[in-house]
N, C-alpha and C. Protein backbone atom coordinates (compact mmCIF):
# COMPACT_ATOMS: atom_id res chain seq x y z
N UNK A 1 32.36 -17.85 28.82
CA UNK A 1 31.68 -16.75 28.17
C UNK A 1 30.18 -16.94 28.34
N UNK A 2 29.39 -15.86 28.49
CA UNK A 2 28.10 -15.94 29.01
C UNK A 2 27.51 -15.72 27.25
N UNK A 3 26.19 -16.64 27.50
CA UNK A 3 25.51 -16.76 26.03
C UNK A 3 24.99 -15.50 26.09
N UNK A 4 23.80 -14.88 25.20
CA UNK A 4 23.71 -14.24 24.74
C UNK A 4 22.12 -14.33 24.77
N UNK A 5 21.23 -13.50 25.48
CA UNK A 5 19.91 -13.36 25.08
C UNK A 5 19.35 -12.91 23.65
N UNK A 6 18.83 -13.30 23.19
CA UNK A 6 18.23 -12.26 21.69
C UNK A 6 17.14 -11.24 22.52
N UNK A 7 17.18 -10.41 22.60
CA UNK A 7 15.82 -9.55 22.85
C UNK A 7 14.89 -9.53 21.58
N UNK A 8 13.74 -9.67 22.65
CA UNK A 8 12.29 -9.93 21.45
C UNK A 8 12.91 -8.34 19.92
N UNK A 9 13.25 -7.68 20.13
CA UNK A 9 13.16 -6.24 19.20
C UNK A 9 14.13 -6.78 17.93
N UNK A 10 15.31 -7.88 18.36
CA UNK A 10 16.59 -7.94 17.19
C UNK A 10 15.64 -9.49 16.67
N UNK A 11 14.80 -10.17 17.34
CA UNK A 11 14.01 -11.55 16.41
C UNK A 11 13.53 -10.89 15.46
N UNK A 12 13.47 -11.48 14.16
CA UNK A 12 12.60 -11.44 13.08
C UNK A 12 11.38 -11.41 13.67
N UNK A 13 10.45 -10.30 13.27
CA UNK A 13 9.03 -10.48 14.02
C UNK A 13 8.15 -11.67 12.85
N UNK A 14 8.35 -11.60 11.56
CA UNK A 14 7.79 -12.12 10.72
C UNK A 14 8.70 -13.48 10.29
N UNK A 15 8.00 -14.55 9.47
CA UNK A 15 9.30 -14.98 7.71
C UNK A 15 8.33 -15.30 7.48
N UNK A 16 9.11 -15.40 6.30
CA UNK A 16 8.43 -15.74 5.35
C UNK A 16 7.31 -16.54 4.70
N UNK A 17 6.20 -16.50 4.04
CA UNK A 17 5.17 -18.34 4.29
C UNK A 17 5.22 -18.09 2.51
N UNK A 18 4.59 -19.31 2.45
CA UNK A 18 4.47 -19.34 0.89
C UNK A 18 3.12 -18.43 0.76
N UNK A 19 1.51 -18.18 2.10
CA UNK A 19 0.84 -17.56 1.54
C UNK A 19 1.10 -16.16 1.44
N UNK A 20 1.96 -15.61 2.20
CA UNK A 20 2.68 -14.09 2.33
C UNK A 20 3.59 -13.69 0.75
N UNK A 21 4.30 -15.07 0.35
CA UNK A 21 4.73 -15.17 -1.37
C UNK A 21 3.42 -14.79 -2.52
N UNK A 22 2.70 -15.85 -2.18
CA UNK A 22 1.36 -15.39 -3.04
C UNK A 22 0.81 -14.04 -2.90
N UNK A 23 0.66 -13.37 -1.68
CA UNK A 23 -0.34 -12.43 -1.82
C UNK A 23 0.88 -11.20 -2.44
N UNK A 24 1.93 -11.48 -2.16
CA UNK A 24 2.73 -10.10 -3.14
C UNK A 24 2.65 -10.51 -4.42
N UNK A 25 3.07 -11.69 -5.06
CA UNK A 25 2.78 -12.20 -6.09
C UNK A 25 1.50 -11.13 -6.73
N UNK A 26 0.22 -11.46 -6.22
CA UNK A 26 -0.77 -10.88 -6.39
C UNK A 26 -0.66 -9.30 -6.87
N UNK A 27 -0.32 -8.98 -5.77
CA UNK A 27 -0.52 -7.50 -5.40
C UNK A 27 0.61 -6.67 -6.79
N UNK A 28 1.37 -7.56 -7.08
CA UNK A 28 2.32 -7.13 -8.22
C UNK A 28 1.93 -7.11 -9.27
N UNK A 29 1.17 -8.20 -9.31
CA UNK A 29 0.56 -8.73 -10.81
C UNK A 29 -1.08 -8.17 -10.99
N UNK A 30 -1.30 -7.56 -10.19
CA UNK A 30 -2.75 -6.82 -9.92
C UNK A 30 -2.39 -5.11 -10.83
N UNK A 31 -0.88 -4.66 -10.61
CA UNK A 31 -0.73 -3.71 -10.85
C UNK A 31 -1.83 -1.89 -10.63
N UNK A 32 -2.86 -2.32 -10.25
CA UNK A 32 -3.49 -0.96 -10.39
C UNK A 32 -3.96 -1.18 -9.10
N UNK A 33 -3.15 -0.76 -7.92
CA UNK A 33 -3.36 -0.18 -6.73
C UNK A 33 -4.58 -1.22 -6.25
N UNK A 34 -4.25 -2.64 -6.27
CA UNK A 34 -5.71 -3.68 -5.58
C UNK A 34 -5.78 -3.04 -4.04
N UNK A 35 -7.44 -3.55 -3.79
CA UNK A 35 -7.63 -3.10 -2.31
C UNK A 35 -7.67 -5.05 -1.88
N UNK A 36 -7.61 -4.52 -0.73
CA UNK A 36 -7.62 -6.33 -0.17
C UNK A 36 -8.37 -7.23 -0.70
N UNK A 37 -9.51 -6.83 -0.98
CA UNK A 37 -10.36 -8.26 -1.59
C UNK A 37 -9.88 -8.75 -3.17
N UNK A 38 -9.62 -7.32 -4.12
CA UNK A 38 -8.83 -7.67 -4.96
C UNK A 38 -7.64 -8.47 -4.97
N UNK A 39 -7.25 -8.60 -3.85
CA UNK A 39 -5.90 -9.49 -3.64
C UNK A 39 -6.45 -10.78 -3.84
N UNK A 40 -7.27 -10.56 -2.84
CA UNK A 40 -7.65 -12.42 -1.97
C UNK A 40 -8.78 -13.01 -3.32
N UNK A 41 -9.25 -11.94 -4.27
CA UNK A 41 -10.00 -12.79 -5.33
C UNK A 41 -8.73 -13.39 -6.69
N UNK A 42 -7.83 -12.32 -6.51
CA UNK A 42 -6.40 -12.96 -7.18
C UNK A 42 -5.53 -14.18 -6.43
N UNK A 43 -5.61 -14.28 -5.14
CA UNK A 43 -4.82 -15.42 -5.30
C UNK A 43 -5.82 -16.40 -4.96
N UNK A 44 -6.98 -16.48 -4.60
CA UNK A 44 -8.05 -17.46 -4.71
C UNK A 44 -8.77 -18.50 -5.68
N UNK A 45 -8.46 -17.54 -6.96
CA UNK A 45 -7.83 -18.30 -8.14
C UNK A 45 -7.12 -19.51 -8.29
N UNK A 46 -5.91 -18.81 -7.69
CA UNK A 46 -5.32 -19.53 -7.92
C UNK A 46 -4.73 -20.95 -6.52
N UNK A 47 -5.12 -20.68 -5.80
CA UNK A 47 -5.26 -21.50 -4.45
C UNK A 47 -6.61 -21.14 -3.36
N UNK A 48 -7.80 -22.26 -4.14
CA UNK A 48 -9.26 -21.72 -3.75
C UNK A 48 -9.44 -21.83 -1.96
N UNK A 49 -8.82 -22.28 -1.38
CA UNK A 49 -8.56 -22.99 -0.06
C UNK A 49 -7.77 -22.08 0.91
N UNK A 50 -7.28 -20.69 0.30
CA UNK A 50 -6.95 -19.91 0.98
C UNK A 50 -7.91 -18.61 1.88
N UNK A 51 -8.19 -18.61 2.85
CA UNK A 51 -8.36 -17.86 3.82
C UNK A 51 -8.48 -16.64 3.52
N UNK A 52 -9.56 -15.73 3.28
CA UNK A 52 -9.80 -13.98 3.30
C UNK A 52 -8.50 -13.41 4.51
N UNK A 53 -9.11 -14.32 6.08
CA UNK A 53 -8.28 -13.50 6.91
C UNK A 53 -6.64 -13.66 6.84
N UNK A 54 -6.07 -14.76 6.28
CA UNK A 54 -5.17 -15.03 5.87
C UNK A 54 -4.45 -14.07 4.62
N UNK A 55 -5.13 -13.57 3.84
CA UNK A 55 -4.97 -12.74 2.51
C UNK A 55 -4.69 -11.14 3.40
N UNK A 56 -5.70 -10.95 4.40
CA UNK A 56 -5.69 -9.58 4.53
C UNK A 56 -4.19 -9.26 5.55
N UNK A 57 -4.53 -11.05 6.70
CA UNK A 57 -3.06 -10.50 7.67
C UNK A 57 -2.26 -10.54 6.98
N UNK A 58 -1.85 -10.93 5.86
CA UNK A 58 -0.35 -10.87 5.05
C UNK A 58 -0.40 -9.62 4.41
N UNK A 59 -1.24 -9.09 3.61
CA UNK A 59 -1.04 -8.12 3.18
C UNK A 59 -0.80 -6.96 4.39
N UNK A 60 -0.99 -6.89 5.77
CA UNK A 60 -0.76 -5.90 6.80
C UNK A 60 0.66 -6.41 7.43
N UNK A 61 1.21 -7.30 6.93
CA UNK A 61 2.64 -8.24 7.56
C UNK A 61 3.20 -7.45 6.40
N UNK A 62 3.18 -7.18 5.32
CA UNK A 62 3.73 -6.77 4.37
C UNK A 62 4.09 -5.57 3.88
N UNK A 63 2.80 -4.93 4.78
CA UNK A 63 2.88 -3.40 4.45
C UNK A 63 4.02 -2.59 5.43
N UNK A 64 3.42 -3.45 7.13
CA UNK A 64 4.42 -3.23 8.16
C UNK A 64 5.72 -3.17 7.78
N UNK A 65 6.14 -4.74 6.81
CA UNK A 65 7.75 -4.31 7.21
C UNK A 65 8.30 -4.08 5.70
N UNK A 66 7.33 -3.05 4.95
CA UNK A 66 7.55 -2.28 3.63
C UNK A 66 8.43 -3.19 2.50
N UNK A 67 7.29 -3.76 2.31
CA UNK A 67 7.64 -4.70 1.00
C UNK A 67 6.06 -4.36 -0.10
N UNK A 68 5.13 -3.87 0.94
CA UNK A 68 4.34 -3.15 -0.03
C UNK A 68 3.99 -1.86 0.74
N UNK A 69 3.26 -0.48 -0.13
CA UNK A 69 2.72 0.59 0.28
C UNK A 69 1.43 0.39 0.84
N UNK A 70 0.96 0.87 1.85
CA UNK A 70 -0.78 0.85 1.91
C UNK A 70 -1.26 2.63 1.46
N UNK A 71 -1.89 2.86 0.45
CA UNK A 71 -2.51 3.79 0.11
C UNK A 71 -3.60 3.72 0.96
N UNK A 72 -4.03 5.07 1.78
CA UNK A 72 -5.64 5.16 2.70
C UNK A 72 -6.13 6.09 2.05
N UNK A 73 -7.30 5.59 1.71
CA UNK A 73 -8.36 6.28 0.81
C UNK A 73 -9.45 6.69 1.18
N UNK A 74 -9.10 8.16 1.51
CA UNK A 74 -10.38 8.62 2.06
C UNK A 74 -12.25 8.12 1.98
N UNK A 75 -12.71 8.10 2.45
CA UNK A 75 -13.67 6.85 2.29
C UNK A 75 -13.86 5.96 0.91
N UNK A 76 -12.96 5.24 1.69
CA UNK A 76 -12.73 4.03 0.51
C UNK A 76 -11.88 2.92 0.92
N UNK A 77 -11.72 2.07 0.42
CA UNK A 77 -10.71 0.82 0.48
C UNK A 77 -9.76 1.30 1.09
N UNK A 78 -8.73 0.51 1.62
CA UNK A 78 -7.32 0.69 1.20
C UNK A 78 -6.75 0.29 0.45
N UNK A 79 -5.75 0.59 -0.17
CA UNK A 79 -5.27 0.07 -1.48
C UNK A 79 -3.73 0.01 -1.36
N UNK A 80 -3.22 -0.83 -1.83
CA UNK A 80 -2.11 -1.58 -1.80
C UNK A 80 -1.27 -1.45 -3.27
N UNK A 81 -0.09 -0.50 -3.56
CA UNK A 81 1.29 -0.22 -3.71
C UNK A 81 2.60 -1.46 -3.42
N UNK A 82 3.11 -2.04 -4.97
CA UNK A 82 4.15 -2.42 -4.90
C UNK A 82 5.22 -2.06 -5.51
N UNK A 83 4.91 -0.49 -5.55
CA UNK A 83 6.07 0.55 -5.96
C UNK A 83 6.42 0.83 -4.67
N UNK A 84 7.97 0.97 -4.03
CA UNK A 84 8.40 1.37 -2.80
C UNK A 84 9.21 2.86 -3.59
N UNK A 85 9.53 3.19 -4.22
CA UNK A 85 10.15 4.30 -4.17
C UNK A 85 8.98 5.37 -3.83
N UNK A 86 9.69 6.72 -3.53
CA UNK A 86 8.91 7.50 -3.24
C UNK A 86 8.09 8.08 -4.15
N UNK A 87 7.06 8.15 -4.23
CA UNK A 87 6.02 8.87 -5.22
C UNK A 87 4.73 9.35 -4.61
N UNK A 88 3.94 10.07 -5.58
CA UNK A 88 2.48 10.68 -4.55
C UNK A 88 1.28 9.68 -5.72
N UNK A 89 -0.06 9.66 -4.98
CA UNK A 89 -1.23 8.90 -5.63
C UNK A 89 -2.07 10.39 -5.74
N UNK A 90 -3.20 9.40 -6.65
CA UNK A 90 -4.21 10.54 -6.69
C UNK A 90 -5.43 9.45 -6.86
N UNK A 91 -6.41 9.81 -6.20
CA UNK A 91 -7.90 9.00 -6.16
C UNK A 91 -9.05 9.43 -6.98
N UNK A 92 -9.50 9.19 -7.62
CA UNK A 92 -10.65 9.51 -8.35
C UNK A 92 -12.07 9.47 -7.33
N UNK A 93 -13.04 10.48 -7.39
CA UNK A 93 -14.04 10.73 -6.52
C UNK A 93 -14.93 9.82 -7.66
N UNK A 94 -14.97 9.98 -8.53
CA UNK A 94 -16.21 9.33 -9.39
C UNK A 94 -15.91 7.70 -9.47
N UNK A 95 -14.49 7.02 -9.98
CA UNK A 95 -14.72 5.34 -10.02
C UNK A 95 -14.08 4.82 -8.76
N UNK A 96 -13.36 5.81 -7.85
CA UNK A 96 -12.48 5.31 -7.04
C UNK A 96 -11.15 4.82 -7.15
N UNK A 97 -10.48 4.76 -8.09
CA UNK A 97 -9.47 4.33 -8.85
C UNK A 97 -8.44 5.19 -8.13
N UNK A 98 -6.98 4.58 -8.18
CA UNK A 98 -5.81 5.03 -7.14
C UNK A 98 -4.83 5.21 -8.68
N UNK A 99 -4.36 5.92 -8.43
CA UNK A 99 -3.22 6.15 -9.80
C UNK A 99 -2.07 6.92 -9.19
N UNK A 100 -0.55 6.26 -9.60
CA UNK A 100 0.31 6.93 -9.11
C UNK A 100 0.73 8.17 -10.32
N UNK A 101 1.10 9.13 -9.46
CA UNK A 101 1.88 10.83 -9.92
C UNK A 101 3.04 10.50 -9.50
N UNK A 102 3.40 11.15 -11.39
CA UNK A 102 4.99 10.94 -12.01
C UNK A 102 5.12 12.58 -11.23
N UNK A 103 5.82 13.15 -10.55
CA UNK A 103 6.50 14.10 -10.57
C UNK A 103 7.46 14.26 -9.36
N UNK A 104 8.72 14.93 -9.46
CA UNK A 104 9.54 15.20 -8.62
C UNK A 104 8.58 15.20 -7.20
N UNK A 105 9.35 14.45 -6.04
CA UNK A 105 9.36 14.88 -4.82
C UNK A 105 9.67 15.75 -4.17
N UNK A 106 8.74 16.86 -3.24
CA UNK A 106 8.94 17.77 -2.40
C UNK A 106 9.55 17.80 -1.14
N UNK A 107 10.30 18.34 -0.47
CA UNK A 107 10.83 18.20 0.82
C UNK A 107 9.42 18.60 1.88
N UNK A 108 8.34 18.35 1.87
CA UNK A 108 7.23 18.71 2.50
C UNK A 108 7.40 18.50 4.06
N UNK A 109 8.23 17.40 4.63
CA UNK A 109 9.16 16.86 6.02
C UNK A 109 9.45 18.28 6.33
N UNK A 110 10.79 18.26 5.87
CA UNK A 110 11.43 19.99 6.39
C UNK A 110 10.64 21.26 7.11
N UNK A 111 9.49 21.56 5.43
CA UNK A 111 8.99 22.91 6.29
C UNK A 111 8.09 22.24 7.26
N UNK A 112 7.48 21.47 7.41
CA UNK A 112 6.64 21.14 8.74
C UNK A 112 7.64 21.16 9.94
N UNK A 113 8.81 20.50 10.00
CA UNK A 113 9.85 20.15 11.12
C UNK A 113 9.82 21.53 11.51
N UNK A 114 10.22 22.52 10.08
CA UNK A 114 11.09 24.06 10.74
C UNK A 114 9.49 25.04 11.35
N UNK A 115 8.79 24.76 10.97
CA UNK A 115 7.08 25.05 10.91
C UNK A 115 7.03 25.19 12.33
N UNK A 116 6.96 23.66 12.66
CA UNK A 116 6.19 23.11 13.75
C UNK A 116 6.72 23.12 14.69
N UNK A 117 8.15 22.57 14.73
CA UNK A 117 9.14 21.53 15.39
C UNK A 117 8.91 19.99 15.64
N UNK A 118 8.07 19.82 15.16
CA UNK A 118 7.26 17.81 15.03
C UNK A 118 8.80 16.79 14.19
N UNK A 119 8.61 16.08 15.11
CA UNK A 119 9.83 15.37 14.27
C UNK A 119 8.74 14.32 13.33
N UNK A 120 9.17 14.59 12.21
CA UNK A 120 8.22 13.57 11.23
C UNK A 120 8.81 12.41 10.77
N UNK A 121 8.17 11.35 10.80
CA UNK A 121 8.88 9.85 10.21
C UNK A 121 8.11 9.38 9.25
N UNK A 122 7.49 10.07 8.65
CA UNK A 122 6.61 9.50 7.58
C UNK A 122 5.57 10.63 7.09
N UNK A 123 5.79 10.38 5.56
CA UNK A 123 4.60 11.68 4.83
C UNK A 123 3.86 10.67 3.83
N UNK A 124 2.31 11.25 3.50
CA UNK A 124 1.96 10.71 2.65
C UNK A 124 1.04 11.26 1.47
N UNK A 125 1.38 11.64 0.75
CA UNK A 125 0.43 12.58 -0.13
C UNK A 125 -0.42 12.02 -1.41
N UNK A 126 -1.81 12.70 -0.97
CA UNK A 126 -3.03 11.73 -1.77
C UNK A 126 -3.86 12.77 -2.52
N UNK A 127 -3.32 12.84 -3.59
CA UNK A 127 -4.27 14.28 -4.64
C UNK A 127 -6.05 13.84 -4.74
N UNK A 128 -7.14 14.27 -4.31
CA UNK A 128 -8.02 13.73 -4.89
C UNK A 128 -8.52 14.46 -6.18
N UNK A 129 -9.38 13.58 -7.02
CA UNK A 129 -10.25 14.62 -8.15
C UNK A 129 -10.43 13.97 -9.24
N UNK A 130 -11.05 13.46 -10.32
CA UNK A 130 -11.30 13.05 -11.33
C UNK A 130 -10.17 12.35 -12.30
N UNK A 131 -10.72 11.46 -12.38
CA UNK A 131 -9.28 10.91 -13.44
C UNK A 131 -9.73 11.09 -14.84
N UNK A 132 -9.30 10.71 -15.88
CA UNK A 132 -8.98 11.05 -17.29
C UNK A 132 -10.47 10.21 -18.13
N UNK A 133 -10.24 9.27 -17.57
CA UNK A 133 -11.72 8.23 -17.91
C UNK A 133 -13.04 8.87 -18.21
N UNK A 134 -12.67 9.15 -16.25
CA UNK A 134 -14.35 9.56 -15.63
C UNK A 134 -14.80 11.15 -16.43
N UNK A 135 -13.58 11.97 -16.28
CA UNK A 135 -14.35 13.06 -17.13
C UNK A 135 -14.32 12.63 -18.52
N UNK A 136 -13.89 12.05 -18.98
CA UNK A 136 -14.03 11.38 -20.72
C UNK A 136 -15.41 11.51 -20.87
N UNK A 137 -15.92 9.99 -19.88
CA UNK A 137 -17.14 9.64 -19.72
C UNK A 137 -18.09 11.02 -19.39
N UNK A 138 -17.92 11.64 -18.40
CA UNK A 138 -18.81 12.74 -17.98
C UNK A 138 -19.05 13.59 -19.58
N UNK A 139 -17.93 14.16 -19.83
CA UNK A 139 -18.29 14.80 -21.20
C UNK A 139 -18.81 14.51 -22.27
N UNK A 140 -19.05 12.56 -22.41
CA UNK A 140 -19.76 12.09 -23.41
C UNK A 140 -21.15 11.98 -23.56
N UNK A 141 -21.63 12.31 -21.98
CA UNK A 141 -23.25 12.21 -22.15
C UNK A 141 -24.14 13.32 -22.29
């Protein structure tokens, strides 16, 4: 019987490291949408000897094979999601702040497919506009 090549596509491209453990660690326990440096000042803390570029390639090892979200923020950070179910964000123009929106999901895929004909593999929807704070604040002065 003839062995068996693995083709590079069926290898694990990634595994696991203990600093790839930490930076989700982080990113979980950060809870409010951290952007990368927020990560790498959370687990730096706690292991001072760890690497910025080390913090950021894991967090892009992570996002790749969806164990976290990357939120892109129109000029701004990116920000990093360790909610995987489907949901939409919304960005604040005044502190910058990423906040996820509770509401039912739209089939927004579909009418573009029947629209367009584009086969879509991915949607991402980013409300911008003031959060609850910032106009608090705005109206107090």
């Amino acid at each position: 019987m003839a062995s068996k090549t693995i083709d590079k596509q069926e290898r694990p491209t990634t595994r696991n490291t203990i600093q790839r453990a930490l930076v989700l660690e982080a990113v979980r326990s950060l809870r409010c949408h951290p952007t990368s440096a927020d990560v790498y000042e959370a687990v730096r803390e706690k292991h001072p000897n760890i690497s910025r570029a080390t913090v950021y390639r894991n967090l892009g090892v992570l996002a790749n094979r969806g164990e976290v979200t990357r939120v892109e923020v129109p000029n701004g950070a990116d920000r990093y999601d360790f909610r995987m179910n489907p949901h939409y964000h919304a960005t604040c123009r005044v502190c910058g702040g990423v906040f996820d929106i509770e509401m039912p999901q739209m089939d927004i895929a579909a009418r573009v497919v029947d629209a367009h004909g584009f086969s879509i593999e991915s949607e991402e929807v980013v409300f911008g506009g003031v959060c609850e704070a910032c106009r608090r604040a705005a109206q107090s002065e």
